[in-house]
Protein backbone atom coordinates (compact mmCIF):
# COMPACT_ATOMS: atom_id res chain seq x y z
CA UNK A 1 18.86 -79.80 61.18
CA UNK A 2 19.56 -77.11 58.75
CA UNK A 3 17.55 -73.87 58.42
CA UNK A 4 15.83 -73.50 54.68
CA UNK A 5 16.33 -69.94 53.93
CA UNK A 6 13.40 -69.36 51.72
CA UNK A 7 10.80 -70.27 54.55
CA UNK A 8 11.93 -66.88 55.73
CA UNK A 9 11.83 -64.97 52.33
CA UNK A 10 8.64 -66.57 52.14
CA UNK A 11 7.23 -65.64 55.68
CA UNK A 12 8.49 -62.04 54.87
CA UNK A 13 6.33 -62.18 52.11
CA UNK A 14 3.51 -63.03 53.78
CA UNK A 15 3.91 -60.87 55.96
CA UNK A 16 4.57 -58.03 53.66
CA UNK A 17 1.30 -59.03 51.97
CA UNK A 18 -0.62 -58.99 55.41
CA UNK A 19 0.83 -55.76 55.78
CA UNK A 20 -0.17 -54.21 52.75
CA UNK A 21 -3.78 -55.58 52.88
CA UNK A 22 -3.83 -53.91 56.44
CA UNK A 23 -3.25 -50.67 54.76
CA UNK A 24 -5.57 -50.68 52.24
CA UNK A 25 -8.35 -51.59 54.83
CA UNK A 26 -7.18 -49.04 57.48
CA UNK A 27 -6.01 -46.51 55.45
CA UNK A 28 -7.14 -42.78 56.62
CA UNK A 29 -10.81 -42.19 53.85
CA UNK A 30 -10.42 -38.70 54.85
CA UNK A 31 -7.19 -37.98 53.04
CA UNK A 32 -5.83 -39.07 49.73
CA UNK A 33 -3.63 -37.31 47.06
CA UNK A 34 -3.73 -35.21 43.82
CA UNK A 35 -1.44 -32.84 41.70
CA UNK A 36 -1.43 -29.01 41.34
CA UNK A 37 -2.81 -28.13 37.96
CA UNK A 38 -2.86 -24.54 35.69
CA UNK A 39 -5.81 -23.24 34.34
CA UNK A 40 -5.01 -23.92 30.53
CA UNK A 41 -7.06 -21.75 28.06
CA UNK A 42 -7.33 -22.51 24.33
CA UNK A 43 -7.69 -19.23 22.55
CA UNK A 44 -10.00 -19.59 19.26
CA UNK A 45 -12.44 -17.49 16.91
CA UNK A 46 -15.45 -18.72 15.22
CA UNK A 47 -14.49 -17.74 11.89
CA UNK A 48 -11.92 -17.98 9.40
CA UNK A 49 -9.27 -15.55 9.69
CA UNK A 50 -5.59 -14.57 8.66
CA UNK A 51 -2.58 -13.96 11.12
CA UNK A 52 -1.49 -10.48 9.91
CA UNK A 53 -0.04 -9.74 13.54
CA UNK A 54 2.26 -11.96 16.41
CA UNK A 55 2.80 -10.55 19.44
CA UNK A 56 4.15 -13.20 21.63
CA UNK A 57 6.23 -16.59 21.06
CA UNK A 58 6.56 -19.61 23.13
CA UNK A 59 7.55 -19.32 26.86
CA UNK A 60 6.34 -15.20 27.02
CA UNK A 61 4.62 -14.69 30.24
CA UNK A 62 1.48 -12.44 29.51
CA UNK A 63 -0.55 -10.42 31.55
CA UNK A 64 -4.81 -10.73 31.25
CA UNK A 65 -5.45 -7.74 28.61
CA UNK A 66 -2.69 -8.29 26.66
CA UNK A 67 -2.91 -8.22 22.80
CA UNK A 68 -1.64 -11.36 21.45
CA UNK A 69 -2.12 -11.43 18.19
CA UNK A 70 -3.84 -9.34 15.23
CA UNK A 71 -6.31 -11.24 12.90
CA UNK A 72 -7.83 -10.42 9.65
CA UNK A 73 -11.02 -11.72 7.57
CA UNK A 74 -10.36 -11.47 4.28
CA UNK A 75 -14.00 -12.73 4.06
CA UNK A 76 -15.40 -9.65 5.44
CA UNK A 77 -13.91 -7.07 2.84
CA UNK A 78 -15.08 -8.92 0.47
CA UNK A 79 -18.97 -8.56 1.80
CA UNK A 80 -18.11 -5.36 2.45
CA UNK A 81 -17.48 -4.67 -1.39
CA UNK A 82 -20.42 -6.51 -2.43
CA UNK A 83 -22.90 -4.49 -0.19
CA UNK A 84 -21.24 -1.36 -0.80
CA UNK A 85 -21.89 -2.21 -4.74
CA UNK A 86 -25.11 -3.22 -4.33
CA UNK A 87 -26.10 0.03 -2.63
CA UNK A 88 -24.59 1.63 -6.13
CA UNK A 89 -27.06 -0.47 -7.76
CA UNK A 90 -29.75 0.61 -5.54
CA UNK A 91 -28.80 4.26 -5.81
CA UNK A 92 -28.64 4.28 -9.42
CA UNK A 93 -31.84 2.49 -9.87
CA UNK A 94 -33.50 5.22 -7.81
CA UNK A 95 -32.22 8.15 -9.99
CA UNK A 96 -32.90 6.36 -12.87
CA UNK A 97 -36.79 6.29 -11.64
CA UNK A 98 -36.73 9.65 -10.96
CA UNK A 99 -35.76 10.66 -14.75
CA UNK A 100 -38.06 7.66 -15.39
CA UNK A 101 -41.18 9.71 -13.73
CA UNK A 102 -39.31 13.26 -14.82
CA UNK A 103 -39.99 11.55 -18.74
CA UNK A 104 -43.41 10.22 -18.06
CA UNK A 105 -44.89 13.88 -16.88
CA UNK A 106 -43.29 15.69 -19.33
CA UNK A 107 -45.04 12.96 -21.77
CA UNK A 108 -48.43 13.62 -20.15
CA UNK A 109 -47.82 17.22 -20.39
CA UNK A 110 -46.77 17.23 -23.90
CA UNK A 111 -50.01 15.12 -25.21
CA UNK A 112 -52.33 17.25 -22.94
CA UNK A 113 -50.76 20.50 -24.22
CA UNK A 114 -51.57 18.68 -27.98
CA UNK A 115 -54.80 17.66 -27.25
CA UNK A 116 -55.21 20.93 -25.32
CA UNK A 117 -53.95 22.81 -28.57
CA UNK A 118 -55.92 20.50 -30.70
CA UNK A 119 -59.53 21.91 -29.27
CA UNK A 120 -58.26 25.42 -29.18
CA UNK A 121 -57.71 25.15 -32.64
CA UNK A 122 -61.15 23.90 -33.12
CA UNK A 123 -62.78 26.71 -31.74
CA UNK A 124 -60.84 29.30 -32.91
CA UNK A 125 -62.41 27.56 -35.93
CA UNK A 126 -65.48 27.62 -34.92
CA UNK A 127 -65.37 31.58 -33.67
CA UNK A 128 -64.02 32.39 -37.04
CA UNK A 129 -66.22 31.12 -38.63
CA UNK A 130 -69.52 32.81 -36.58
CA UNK A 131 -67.21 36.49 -37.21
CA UNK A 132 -67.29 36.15 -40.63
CA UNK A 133 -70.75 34.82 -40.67
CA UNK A 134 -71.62 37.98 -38.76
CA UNK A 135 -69.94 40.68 -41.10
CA UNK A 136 -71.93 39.09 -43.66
CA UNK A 137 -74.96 39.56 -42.28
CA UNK A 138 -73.47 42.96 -41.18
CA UNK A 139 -72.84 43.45 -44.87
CA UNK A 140 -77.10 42.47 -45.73
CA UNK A 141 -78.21 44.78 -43.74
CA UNK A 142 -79.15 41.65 -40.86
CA UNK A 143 -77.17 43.82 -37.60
CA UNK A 144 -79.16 45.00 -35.86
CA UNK A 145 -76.88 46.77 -33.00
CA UNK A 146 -73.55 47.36 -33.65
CA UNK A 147 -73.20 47.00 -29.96
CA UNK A 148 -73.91 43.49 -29.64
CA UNK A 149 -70.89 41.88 -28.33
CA UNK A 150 -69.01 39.53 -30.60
CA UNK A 151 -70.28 36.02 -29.13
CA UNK A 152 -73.32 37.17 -29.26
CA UNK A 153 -73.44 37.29 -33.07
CA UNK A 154 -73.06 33.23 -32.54
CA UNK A 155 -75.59 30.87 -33.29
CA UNK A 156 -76.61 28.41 -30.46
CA UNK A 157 -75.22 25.84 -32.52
CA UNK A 158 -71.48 27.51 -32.70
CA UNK A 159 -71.78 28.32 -29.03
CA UNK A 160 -72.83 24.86 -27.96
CA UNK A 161 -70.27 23.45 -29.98
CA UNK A 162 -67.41 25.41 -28.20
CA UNK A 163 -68.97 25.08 -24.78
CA UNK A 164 -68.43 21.62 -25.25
CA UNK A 165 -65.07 22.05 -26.61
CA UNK A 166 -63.89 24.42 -23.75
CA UNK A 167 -65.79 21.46 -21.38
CA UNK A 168 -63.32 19.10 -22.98
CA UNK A 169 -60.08 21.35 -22.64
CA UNK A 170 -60.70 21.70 -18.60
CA UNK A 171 -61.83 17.65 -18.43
CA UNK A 172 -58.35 17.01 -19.72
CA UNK A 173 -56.88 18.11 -16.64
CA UNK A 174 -58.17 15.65 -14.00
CA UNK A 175 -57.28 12.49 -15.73
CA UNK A 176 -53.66 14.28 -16.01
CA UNK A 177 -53.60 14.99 -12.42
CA UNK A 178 -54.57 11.61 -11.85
CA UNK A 179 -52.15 10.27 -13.74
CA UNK A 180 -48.94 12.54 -12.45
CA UNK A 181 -50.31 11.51 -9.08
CA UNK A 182 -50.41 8.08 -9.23
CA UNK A 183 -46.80 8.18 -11.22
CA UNK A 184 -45.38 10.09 -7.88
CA UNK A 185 -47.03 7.75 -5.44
CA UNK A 186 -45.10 4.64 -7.35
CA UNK A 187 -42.00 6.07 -7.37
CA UNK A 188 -42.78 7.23 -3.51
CA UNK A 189 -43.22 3.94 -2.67
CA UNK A 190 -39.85 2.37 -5.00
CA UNK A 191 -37.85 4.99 -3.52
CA UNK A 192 -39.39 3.87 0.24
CA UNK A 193 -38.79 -0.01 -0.70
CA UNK A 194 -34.80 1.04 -2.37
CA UNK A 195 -34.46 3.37 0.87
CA UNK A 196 -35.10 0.91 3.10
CA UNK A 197 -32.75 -1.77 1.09
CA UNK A 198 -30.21 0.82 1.37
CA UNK A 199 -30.43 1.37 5.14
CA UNK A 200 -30.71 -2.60 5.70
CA UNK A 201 -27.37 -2.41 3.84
CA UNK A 202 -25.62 0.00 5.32
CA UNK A 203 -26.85 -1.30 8.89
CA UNK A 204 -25.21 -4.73 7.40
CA UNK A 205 -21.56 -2.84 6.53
CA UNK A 206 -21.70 -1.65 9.72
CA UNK A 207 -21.54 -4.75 11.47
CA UNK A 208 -19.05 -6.02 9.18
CA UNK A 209 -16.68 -3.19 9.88
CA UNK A 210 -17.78 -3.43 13.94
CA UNK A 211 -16.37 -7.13 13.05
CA UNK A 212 -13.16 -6.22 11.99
CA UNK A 213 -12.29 -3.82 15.07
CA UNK A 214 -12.45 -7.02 17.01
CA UNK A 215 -10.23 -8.68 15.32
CA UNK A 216 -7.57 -9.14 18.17
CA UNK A 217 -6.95 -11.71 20.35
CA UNK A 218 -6.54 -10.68 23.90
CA UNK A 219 -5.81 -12.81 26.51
CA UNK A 220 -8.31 -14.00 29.22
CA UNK A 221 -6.31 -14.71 32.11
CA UNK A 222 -2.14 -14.36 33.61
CA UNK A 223 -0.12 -16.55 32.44
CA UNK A 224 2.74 -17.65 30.16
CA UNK A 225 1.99 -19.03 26.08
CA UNK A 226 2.97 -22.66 26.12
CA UNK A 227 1.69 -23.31 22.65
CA UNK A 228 1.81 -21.69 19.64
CA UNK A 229 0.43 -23.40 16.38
CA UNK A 230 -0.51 -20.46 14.32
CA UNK A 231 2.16 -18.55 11.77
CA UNK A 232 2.19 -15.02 10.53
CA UNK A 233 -0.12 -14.73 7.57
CA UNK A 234 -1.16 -18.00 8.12
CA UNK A 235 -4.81 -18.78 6.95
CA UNK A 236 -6.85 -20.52 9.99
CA UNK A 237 -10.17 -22.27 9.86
CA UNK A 238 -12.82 -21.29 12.69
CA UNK A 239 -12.31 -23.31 16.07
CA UNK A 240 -8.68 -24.05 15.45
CA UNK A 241 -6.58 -23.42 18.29
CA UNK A 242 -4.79 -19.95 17.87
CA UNK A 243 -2.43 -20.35 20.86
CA UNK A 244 -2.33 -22.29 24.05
CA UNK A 245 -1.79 -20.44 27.75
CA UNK A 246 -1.22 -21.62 31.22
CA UNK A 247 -1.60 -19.95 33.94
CA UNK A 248 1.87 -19.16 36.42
CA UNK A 249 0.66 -20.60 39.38
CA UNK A 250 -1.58 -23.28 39.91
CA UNK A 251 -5.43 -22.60 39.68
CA UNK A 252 -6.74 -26.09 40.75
CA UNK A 253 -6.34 -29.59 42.50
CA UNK A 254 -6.98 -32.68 40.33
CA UNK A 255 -7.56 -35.68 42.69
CA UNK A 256 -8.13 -38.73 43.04
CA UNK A 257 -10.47 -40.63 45.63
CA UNK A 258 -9.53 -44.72 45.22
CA UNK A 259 -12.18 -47.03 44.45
CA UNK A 260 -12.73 -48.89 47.71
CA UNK A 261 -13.61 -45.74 49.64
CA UNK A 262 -17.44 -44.30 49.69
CA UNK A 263 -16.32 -41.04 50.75
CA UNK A 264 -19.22 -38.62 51.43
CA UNK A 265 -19.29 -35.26 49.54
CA UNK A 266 -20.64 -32.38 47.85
CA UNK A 267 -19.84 -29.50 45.33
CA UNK A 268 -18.81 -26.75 47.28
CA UNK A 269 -17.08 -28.19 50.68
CA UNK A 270 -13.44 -26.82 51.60
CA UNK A 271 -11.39 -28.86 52.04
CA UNK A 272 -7.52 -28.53 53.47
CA UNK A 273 -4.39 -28.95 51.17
CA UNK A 274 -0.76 -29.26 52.00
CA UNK A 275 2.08 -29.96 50.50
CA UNK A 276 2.95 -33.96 50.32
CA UNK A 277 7.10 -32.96 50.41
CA UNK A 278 7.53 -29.88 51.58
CA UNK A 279 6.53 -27.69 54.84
CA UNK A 280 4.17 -25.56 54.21
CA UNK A 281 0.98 -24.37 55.70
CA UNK A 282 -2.32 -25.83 54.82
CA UNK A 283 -4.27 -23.69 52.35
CA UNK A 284 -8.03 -24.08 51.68
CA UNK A 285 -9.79 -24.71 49.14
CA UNK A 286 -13.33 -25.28 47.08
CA UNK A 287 -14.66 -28.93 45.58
CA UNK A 288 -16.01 -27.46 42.45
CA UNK A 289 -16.14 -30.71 40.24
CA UNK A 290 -16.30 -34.38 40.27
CA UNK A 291 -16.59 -37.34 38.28
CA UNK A 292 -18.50 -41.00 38.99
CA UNK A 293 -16.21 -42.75 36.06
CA UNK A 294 -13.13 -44.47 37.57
CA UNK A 295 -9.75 -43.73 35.76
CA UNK A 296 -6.57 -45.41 36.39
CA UNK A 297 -4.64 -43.75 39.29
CA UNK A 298 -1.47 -41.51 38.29
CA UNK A 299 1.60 -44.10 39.56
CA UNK A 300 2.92 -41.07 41.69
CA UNK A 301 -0.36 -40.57 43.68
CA UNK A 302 -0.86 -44.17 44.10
CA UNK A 303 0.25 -45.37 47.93
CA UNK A 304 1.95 -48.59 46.29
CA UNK A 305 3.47 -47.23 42.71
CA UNK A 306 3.78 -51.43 41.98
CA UNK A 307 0.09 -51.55 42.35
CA UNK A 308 -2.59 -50.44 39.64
CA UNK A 309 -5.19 -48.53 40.82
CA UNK A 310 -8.67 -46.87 40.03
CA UNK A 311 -10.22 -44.16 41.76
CA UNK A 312 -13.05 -41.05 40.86
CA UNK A 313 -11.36 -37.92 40.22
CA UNK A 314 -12.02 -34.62 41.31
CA UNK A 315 -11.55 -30.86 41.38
CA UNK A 316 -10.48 -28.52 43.97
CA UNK A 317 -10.67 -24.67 42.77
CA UNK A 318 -7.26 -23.16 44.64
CA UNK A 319 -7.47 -19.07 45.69
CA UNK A 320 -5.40 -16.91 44.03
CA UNK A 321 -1.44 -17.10 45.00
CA UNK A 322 -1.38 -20.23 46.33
CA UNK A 323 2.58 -21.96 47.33
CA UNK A 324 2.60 -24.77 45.59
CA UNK A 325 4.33 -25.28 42.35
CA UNK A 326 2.69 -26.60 39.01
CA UNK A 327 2.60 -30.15 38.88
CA UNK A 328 3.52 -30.28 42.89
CA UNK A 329 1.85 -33.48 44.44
CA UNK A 330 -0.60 -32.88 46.98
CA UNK A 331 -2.06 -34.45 50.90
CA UNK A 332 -5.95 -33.16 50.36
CA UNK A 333 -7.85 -33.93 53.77
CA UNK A 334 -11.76 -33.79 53.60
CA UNK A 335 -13.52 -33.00 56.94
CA UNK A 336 -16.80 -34.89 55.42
CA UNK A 337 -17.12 -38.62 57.43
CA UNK A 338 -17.06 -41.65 55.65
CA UNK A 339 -20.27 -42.28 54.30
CA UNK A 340 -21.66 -45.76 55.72
């Protein structure tokens, strides 16, 4: 009787199958795999600006501090102009209320010294005519004391006529105060409402020009530029990406915990890393971040790369100068118990 052949492929199937499914039930919750990641930084500005300055390229390693590029907002001088004009305005409106108010006294003046003139005209009039009135009775023989002082040779008509004359020259004065006063206290309080425009102005150039000392892109963290989308003199909206760095050494763990396990954690357990193809000691890290979506395992962390698999990822923070290399695949053991 002669031995079929593909009973055997098929029973080594079988038991391939049988062994896999063993695996997958067996498998140790505790550990599972992720890749060493950079800490990538996206360098923008909330405002348009202009590249007037590059200071790295593609590939330069940088240092936290460093400048990396100079940028300009052509918007801002142009602000700057238009306050520093309107201030102009301001400023000439105030001097031209001062001659203004300089024009209206010297008005008032002018028709009080008229009116003024106009009533000392009138009683010179009137005391002319009460002298000549006297020498004529002088000249009839009517004076009787040659003593008598000169207004008293009026009659009480002439001398209530330029008391009330005289009364009207020093009434003239108070509605002229009045009226200088209340002339001053406007332009006070225009040259109060202009001065504080003015200030409010200058207070606003100020910030504008406190603006464009800022203008320079530093960057946040160690690393080396691995993007560079920006050219020199290059107008950029706000929020677009100015340049693109990554950190030299791996900042973080992104794993992934497969589907079928109910793996007990929280934010802030250690857990213990190690390289998945290399000897090196374990190093520690933080669980700083997770997610309850399921994603589609990377094919080199999954156990079986022929099999599709889902799993919850999460994020280990590393400590500074850790060994492993960017991208470097990584055995992450949690000491949590599986959760039942």
């Amino acid at each position: 009787m002669k031995f079929n052949i593909l009973y055997l492929f098929l029973m080594i199937a079988l038991l391939g199958i049988f062994w896999i499914k063993e695996n997958f039930e067996h498998q140790n919750v505790n550990v599972f795999f992720g890749t060493a990641e950079t800490d990538e930084r996206e360098l923008s500005v909330d405002y348009d600006v202009q590249i007037t300055a590059l200071f790295v390229a593609v590939g330069d390693k940088v240092k936290a501090g460093d400048t990396l590029m100079l940028l300009a907002q052509p918007e801002l001088d142009k602000e700057i102009e238009e306050k520093q004009f309107a201030i102009e305005q301001l400023q000439s409106q105030r001097s031209e209320n001062t001659i203004a108010l300089r024009n209206e006294i010297g008005l008032l003046q002018s028709q009080y010294e008229a009116k003024k003139s106009e009533l000392e005209s009138e009683i010179n009039v009137l005391r002319t005519e009460a002298a000549v009135q006297a020498q004529l009775r002088q000249a009839i023989g009517r004076q009787q004391n040659e003593a008598i002082k000169e207004n008293q040779s009026y009659n009480q008509v002439q001398l209530q006529e330029i008391a009330v004359l005289e009364e009207s020259i020093r009434q003239l004065q108070d509605p002229l105060k009045k009226q200088i006063q209340q002339s001053k206290q406007k332009q006070t309080g225009e040259d109060a409402a202009i001065a504080m425009q003015i200030n409010q102005l200058n207070h606003e150039i100020k910030t504008l020009r406190d603006e464009k000392r800022i203008l320079v892109l530093l960057a946040p963290i160690d690393g080396f530029v691995s993007d560079l989308p920006v050219n020199l003199g290059e107008m950029v909206q706000s929020f677009t990406t100015l340049t693109k760095l990554h950190s030299t050494s791996p900042a973080k763990i992104r794993g992934f915990i497969h589907e079928s396990v109910d793996l007990a954690f929280k934010l802030g357990d250690t857990v213990s890393l190690s390289s998945s193809v290399r000897e090196l000691p374990a190093v520690k890290g933080t669980l700083v971040s997770s997610s309850p979506q399921l994603v589609e395992l990377p094919t080199r962390l999954r156990k079986f790369p022929e099999v599709r698999a889902w799993g919850r990822e999460i994020y280990i923070q590393l400590p500074p100068n850790t060994p492993f290399y960017i991208g470097e695949k990584v055995m992450i053991t949690m000491t949590n118990e599986l959760s039942k």
